[in-house]
PDB file of N, CA and C in Angstrom:
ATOM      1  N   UNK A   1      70.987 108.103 119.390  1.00  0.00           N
ATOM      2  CA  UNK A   1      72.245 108.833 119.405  1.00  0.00           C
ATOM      3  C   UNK A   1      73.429 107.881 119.536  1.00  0.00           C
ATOM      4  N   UNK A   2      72.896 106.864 120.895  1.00  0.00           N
ATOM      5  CA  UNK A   2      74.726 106.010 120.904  1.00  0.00           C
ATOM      6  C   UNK A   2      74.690 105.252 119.576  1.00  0.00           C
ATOM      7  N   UNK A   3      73.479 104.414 118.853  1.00  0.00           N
ATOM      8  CA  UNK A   3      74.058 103.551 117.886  1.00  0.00           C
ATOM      9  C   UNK A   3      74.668 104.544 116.528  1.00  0.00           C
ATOM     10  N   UNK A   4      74.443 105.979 116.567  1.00  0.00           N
ATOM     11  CA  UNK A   4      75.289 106.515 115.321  1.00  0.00           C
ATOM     12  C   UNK A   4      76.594 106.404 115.897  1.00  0.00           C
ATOM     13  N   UNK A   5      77.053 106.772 117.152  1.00  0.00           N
ATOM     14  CA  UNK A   5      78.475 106.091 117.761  1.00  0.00           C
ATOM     15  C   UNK A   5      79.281 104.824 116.845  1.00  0.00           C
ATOM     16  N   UNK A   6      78.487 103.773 117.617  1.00  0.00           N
ATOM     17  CA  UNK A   6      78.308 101.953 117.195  1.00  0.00           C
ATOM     18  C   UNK A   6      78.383 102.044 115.105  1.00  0.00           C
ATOM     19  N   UNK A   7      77.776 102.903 114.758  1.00  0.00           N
ATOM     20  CA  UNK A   7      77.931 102.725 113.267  1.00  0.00           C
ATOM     21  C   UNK A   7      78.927 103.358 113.030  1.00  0.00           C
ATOM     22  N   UNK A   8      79.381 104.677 113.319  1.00  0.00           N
ATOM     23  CA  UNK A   8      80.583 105.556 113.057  1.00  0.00           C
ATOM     24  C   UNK A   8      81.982 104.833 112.982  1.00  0.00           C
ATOM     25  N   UNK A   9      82.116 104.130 114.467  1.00  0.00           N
ATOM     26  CA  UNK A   9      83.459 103.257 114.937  1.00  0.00           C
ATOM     27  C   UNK A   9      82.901 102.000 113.993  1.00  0.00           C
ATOM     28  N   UNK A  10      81.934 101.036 113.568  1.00  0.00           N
ATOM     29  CA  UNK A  10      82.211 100.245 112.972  1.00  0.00           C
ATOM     30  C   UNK A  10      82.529 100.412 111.412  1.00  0.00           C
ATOM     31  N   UNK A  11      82.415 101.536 110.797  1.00  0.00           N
ATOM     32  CA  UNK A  11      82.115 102.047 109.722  1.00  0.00           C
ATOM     33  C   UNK A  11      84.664 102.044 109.495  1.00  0.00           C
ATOM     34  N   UNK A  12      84.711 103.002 110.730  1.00  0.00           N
ATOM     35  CA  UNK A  12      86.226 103.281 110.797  1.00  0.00           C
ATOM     36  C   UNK A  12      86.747 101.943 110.775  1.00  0.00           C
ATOM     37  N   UNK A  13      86.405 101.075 111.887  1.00  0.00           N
ATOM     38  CA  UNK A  13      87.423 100.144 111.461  1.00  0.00           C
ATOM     39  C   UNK A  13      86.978  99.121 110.489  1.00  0.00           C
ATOM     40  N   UNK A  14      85.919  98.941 109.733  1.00  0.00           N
ATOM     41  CA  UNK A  14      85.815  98.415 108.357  1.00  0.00           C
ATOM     42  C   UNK A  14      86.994  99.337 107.361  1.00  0.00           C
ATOM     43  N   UNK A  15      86.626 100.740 107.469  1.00  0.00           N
ATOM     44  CA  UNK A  15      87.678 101.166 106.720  1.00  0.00           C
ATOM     45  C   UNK A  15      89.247 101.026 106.477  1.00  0.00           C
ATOM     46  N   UNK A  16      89.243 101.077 108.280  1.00  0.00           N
ATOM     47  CA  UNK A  16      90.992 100.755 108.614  1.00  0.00           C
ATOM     48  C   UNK A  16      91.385  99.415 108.205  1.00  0.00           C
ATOM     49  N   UNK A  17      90.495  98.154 108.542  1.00  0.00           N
ATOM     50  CA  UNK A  17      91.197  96.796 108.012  1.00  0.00           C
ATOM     51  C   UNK A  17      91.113  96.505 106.878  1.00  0.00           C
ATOM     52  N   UNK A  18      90.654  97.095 105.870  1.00  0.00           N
ATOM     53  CA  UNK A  18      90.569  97.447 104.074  1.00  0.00           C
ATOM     54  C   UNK A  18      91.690  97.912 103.832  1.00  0.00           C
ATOM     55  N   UNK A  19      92.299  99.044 104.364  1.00  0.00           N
ATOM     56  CA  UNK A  19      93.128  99.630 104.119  1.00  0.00           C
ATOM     57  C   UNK A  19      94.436  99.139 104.591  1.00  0.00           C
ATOM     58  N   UNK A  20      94.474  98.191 105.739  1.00  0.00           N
ATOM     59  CA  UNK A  20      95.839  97.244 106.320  1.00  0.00           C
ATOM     60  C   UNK A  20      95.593  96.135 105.532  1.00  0.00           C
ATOM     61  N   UNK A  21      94.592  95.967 104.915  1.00  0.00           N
ATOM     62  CA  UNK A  21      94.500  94.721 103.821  1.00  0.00           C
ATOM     63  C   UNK A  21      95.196  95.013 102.055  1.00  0.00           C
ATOM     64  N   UNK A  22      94.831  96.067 102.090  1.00  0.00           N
ATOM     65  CA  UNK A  22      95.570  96.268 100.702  1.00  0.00           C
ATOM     66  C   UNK A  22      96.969  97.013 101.119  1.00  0.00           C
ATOM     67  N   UNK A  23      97.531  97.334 102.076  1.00  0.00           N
ATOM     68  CA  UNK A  23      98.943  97.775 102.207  1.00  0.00           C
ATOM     69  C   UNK A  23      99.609  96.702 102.295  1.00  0.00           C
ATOM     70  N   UNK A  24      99.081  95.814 103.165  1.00  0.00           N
ATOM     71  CA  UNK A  24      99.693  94.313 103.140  1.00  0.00           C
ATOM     72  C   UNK A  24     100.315  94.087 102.227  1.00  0.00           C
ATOM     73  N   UNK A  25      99.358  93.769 101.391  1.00  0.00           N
ATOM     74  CA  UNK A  25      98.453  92.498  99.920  1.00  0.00           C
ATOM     75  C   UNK A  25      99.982  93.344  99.451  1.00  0.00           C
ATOM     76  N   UNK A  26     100.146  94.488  98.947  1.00  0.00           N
ATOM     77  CA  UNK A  26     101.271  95.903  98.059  1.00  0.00           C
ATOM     78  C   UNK A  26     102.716  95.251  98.700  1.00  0.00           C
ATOM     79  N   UNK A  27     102.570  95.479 100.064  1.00  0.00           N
ATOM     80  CA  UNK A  27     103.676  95.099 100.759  1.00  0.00           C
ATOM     81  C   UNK A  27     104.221  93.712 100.063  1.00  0.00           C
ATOM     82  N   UNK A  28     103.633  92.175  99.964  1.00  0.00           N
ATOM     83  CA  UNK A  28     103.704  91.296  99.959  1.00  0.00           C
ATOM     84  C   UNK A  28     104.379  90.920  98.343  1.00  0.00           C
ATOM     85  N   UNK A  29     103.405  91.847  97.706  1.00  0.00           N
ATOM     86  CA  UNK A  29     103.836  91.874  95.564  1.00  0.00           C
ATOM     87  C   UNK A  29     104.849  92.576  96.064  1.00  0.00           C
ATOM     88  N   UNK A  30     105.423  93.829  96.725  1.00  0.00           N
ATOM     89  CA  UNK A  30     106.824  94.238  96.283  1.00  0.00           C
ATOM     90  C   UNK A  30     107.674  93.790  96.745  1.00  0.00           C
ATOM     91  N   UNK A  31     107.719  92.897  97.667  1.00  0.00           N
ATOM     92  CA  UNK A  31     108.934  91.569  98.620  1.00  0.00           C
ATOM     93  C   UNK A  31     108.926  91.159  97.647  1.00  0.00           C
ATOM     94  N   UNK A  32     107.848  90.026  96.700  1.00  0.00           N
ATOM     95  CA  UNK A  32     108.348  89.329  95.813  1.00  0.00           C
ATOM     96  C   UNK A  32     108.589  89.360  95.044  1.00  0.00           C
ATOM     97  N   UNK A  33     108.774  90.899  94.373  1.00  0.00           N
ATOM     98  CA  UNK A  33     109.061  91.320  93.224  1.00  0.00           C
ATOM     99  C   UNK A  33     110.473  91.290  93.460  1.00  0.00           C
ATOM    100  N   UNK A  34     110.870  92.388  95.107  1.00  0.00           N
ATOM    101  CA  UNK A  34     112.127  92.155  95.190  1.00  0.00           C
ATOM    102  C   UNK A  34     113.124  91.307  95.083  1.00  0.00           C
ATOM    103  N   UNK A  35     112.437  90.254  95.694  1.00  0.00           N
ATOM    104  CA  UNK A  35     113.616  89.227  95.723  1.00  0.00           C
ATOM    105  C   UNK A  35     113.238  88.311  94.718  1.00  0.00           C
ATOM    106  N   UNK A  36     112.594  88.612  93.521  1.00  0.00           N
ATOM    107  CA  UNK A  36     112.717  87.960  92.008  1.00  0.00           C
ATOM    108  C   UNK A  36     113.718  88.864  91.504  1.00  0.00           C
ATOM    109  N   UNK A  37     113.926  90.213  91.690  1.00  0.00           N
ATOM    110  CA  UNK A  37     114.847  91.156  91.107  1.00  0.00           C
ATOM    111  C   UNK A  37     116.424  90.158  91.604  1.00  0.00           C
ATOM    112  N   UNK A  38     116.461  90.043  92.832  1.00  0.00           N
ATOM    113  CA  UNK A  38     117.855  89.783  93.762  1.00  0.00           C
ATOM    114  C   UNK A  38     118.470  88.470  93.002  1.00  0.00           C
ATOM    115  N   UNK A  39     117.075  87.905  92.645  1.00  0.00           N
ATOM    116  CA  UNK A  39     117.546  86.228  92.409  1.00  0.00           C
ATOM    117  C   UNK A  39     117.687  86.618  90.480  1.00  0.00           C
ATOM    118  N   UNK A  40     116.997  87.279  90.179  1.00  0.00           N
ATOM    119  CA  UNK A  40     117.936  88.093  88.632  1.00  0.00           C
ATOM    120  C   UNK A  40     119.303  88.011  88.080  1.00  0.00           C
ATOM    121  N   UNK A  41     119.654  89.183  89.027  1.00  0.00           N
ATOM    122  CA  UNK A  41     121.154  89.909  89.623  1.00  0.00           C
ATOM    123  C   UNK A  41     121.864  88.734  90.043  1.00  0.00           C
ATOM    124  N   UNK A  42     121.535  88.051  91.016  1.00  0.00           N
ATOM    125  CA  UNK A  42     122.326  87.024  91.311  1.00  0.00           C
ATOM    126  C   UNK A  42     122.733  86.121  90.163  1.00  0.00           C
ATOM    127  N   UNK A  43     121.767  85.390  89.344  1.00  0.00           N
ATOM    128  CA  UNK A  43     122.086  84.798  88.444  1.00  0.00           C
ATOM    129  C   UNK A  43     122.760  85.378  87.120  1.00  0.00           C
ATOM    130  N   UNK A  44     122.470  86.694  86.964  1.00  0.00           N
ATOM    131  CA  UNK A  44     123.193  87.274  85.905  1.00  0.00           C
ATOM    132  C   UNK A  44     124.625  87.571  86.233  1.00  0.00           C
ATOM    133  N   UNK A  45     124.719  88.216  87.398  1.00  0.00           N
ATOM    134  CA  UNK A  45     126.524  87.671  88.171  1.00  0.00           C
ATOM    135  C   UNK A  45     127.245  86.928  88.016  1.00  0.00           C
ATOM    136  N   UNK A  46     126.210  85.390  88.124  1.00  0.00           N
ATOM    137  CA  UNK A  46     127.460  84.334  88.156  1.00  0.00           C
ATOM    138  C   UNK A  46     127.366  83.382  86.848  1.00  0.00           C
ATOM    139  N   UNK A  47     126.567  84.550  86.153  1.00  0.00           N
ATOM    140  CA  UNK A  47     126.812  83.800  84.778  1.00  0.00           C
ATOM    141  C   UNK A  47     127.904  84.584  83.692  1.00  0.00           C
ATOM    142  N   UNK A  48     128.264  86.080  84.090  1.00  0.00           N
ATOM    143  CA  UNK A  48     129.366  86.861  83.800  1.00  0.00           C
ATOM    144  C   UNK A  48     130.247  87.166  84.835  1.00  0.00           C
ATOM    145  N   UNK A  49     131.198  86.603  84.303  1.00  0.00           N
ATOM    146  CA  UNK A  49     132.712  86.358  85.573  1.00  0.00           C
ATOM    147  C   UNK A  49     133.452  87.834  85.298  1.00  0.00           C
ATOM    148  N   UNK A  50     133.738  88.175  86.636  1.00  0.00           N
ATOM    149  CA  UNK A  50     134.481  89.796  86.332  1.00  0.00           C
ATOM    150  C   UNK A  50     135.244  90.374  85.273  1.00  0.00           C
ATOM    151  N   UNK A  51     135.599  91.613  84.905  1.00  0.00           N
ATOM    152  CA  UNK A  51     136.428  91.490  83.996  1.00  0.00           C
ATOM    153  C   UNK A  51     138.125  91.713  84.931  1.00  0.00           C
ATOM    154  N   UNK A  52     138.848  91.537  84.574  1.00  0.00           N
ATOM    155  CA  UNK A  52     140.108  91.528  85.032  1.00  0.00           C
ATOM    156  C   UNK A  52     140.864  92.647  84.536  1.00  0.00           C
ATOM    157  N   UNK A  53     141.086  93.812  85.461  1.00  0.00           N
ATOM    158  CA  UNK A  53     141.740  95.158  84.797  1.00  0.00           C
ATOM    159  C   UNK A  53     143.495  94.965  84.871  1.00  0.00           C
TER     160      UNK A  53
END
């Protein structure tokens, strides 16, 4: 009876650190997506100078 316990909880947190592993991993591609977007924008800015109304 206790080791279906021992398998149940090891079973959950195999699941849970899979799952903080690929939110990460998501987390990590959309930072650097972001700030490839920022560094974009930035450079497309200061390569077109305002227009003057």
């Amino acid at each position: 009876m206790w080791w279906w316990i021992a398998v149940g909880l090891m079973a959950w947190l195999t699941v849970s650190a899979a799952i903080a592993f690929a939110v990460g991993a998501f987390l990590r591609v959309a930072e650097r997506e972001e700030q490839l977007v920022e560094l974009q924008r930035e450079q497309r800015d200061h390569a077109q100078p305002p227009l003057l109304n």
